[in-house]
C-alpha atoms as a PDB file:
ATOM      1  CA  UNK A   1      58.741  69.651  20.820  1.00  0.00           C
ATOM      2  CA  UNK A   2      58.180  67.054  18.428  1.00  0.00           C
ATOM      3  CA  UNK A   3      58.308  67.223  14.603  1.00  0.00           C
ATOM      4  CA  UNK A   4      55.656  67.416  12.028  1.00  0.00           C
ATOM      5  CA  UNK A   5      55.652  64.906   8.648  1.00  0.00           C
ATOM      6  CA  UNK A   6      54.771  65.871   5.497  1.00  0.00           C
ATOM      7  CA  UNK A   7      50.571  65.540   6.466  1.00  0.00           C
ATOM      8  CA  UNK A   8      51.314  67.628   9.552  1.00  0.00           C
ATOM      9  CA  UNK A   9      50.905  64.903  11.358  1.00  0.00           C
ATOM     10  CA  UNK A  10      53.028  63.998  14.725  1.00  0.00           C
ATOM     11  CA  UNK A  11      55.396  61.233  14.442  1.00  0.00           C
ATOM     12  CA  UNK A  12      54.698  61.230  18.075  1.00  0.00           C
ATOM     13  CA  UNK A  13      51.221  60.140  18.508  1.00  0.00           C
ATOM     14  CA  UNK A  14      50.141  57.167  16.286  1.00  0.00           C
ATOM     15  CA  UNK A  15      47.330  57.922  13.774  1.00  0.00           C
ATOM     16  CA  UNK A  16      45.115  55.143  12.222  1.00  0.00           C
ATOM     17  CA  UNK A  17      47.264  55.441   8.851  1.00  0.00           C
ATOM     18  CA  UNK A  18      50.351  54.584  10.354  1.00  0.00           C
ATOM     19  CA  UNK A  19      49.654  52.001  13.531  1.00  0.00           C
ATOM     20  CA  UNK A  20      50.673  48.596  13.298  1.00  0.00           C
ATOM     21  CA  UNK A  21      53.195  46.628  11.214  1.00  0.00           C
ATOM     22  CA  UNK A  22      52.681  46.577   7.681  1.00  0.00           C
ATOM     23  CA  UNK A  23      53.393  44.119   5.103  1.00  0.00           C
ATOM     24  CA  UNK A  24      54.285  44.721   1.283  1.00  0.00           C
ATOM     25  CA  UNK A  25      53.380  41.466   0.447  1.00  0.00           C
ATOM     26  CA  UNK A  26      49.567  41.115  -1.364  1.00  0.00           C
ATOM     27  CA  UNK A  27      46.679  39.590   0.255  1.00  0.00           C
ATOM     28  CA  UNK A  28      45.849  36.560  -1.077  1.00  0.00           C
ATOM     29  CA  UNK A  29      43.164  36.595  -3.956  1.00  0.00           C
ATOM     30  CA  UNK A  30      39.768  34.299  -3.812  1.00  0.00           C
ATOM     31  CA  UNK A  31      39.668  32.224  -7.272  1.00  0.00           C
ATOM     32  CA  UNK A  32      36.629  33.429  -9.126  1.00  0.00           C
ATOM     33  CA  UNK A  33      34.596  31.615 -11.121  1.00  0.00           C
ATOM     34  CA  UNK A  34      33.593  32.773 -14.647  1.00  0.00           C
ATOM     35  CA  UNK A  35      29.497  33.579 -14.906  1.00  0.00           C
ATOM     36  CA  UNK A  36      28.779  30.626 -17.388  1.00  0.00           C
ATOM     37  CA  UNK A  37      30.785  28.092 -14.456  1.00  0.00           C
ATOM     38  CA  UNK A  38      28.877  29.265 -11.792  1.00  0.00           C
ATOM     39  CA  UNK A  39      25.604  29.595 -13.451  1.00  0.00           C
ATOM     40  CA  UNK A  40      26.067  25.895 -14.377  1.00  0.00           C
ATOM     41  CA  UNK A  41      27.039  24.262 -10.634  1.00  0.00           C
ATOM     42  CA  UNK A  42      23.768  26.228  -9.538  1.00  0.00           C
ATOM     43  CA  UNK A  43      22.089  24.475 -12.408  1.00  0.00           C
ATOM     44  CA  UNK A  44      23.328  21.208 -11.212  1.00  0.00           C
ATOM     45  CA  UNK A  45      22.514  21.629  -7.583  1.00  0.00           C
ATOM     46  CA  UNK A  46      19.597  22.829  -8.296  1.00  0.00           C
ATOM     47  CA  UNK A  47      18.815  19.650 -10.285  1.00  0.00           C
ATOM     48  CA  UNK A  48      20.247  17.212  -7.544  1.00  0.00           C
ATOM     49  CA  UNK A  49      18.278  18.775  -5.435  1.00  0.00           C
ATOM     50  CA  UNK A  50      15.216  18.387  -7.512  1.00  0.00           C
ATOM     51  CA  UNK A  51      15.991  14.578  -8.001  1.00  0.00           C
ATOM     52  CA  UNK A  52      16.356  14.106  -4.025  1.00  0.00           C
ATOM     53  CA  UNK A  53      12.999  15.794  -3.579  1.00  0.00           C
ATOM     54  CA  UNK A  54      11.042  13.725  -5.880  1.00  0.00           C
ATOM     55  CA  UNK A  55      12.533  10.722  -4.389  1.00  0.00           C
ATOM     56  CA  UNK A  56      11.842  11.522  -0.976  1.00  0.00           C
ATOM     57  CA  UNK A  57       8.175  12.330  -1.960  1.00  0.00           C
ATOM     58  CA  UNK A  58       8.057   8.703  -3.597  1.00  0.00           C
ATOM     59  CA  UNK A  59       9.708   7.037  -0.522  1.00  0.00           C
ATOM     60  CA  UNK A  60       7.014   8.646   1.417  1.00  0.00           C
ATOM     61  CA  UNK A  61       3.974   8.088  -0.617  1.00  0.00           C
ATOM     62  CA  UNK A  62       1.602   5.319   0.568  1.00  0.00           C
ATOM     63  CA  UNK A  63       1.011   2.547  -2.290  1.00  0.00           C
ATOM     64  CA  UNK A  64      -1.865   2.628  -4.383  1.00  0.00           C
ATOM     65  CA  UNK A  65      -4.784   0.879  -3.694  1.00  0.00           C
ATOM     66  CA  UNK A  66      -5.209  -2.314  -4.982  1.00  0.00           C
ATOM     67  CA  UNK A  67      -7.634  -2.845  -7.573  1.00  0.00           C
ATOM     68  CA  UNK A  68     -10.432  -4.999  -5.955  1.00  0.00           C
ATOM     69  CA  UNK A  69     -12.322  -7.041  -9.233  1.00  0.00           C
ATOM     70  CA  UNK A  70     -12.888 -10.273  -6.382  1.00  0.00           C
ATOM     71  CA  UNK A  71     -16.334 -11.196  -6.867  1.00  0.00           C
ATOM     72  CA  UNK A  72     -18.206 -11.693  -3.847  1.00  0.00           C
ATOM     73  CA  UNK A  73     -17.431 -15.113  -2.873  1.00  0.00           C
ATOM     74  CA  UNK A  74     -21.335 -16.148  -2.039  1.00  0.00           C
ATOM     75  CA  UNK A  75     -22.409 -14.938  -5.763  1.00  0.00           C
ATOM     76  CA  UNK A  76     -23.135 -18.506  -6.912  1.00  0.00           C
ATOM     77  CA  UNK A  77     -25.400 -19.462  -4.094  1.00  0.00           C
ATOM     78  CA  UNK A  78     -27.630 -16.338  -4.307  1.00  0.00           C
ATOM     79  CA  UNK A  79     -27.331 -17.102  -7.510  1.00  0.00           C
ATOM     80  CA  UNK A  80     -28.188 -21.159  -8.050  1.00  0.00           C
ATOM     81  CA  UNK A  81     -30.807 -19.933  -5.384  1.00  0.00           C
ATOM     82  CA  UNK A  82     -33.197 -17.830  -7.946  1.00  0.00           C
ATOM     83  CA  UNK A  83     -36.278 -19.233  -8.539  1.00  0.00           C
ATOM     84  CA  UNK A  84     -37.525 -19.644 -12.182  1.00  0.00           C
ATOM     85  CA  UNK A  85     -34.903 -20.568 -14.070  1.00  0.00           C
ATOM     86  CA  UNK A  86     -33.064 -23.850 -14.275  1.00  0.00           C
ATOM     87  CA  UNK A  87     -29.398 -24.966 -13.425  1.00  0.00           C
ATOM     88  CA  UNK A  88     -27.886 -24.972 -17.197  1.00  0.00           C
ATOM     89  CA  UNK A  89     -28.657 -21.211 -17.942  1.00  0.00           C
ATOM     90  CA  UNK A  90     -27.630 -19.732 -14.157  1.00  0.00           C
ATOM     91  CA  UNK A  91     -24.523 -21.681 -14.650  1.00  0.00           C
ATOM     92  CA  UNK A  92     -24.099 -20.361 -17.980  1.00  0.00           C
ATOM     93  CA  UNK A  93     -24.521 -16.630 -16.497  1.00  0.00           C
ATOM     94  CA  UNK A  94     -23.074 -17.749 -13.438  1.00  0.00           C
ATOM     95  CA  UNK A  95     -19.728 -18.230 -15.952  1.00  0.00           C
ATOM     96  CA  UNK A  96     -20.835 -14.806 -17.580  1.00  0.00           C
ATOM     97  CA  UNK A  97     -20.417 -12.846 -13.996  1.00  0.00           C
ATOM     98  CA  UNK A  98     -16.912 -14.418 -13.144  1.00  0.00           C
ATOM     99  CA  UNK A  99     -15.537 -13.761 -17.066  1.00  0.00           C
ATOM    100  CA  UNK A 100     -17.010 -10.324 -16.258  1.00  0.00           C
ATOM    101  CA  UNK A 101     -16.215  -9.116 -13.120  1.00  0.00           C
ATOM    102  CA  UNK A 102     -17.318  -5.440 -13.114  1.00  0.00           C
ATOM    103  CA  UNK A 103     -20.833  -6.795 -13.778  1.00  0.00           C
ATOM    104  CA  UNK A 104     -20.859 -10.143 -11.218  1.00  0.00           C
ATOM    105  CA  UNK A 105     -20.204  -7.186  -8.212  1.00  0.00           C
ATOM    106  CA  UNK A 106     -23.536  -4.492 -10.056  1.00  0.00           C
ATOM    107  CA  UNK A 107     -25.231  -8.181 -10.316  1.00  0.00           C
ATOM    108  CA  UNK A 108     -24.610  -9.369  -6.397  1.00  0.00           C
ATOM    109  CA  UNK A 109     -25.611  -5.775  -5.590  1.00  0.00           C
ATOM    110  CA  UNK A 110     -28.647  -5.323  -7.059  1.00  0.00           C
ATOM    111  CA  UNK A 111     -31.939  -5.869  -5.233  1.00  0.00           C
ATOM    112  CA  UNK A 112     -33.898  -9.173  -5.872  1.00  0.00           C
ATOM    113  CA  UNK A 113     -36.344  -8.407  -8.217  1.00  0.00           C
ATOM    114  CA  UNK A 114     -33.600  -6.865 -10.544  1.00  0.00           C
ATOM    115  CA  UNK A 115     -31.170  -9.718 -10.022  1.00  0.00           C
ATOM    116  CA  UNK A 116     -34.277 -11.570 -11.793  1.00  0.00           C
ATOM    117  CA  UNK A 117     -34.729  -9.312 -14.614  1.00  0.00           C
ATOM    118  CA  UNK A 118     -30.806  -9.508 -15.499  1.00  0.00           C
ATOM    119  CA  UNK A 119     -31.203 -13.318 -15.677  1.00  0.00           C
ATOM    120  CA  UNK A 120     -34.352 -13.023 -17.235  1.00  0.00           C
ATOM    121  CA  UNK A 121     -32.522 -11.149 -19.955  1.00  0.00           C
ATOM    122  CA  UNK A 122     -29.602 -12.889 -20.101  1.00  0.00           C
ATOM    123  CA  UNK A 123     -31.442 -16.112 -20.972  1.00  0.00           C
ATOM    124  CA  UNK A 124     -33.751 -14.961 -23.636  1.00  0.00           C
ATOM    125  CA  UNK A 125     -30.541 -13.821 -25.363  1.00  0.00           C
ATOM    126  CA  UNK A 126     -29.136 -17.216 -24.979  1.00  0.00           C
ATOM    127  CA  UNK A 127     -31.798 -19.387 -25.784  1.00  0.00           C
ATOM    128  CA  UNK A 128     -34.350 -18.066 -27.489  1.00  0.00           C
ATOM    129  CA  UNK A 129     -37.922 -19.206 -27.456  1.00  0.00           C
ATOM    130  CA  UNK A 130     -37.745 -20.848 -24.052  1.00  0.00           C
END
């Protein structure tokens, strides 16, 4: 017959509480990190990450368009080509256009009778009472 410990157990027949070799010596403890240190390395990955992100996005990004102010590169023959007004003033607005690009591309663009208006107007301004 066998004998009984103190939990009226049987030395016998193993029980989950007493199977296997056991050590006395501690299991070895994980280093923790205070709140404050850990909140801050998630604050710096989180920033890294932030920083690799945006530069990925600019490594990806097409280029901007170029700003096209090249005036068309016929705009002094249609212009020197207007009837009605002589070669000193549509050189004179002719030097107008290029100093001002935005207008020599609405000028080139306009339709005829309007291109002759703008001169029209340009020249009174410049030489008035001719």
């Amino acid at each position: 017959m066998s004998e009984l410990n103190a939990n009226g157990e049987s030395e016998a027949t193993p029980s989950p509480s007493n199977q296997g070799a056991t050590s006395s010596a501690s299991k070895p403890k994980k280093a923790r990190i205070g709140g404050d240190e850990e909140d801050g390395l998630i604050a710096v990955i989180s920033r890294v990450g932030d920083r690799l992100a945006e530069a990925i996005e600019k490594a990806c990004a097409a280029p901007p368009p170029q700003p096209t102010n090249d005036l068309p590169h016929d705009l002094f023959n249609m212009l020197i080509n207007l009837p009605g007004f002589d070669a000193a003033q549509l050189n004179l607005y002719y030097q107008y256009l290029v100093a001002n690009k935005d207008m020599g591309c609405a000028f080139y663009n306009l339709p005829f009778d309007h291109k002759l208006m703008w001169v029209a107007m340009f020249v009174s301004e410049r030489f008035p009472g001719q």
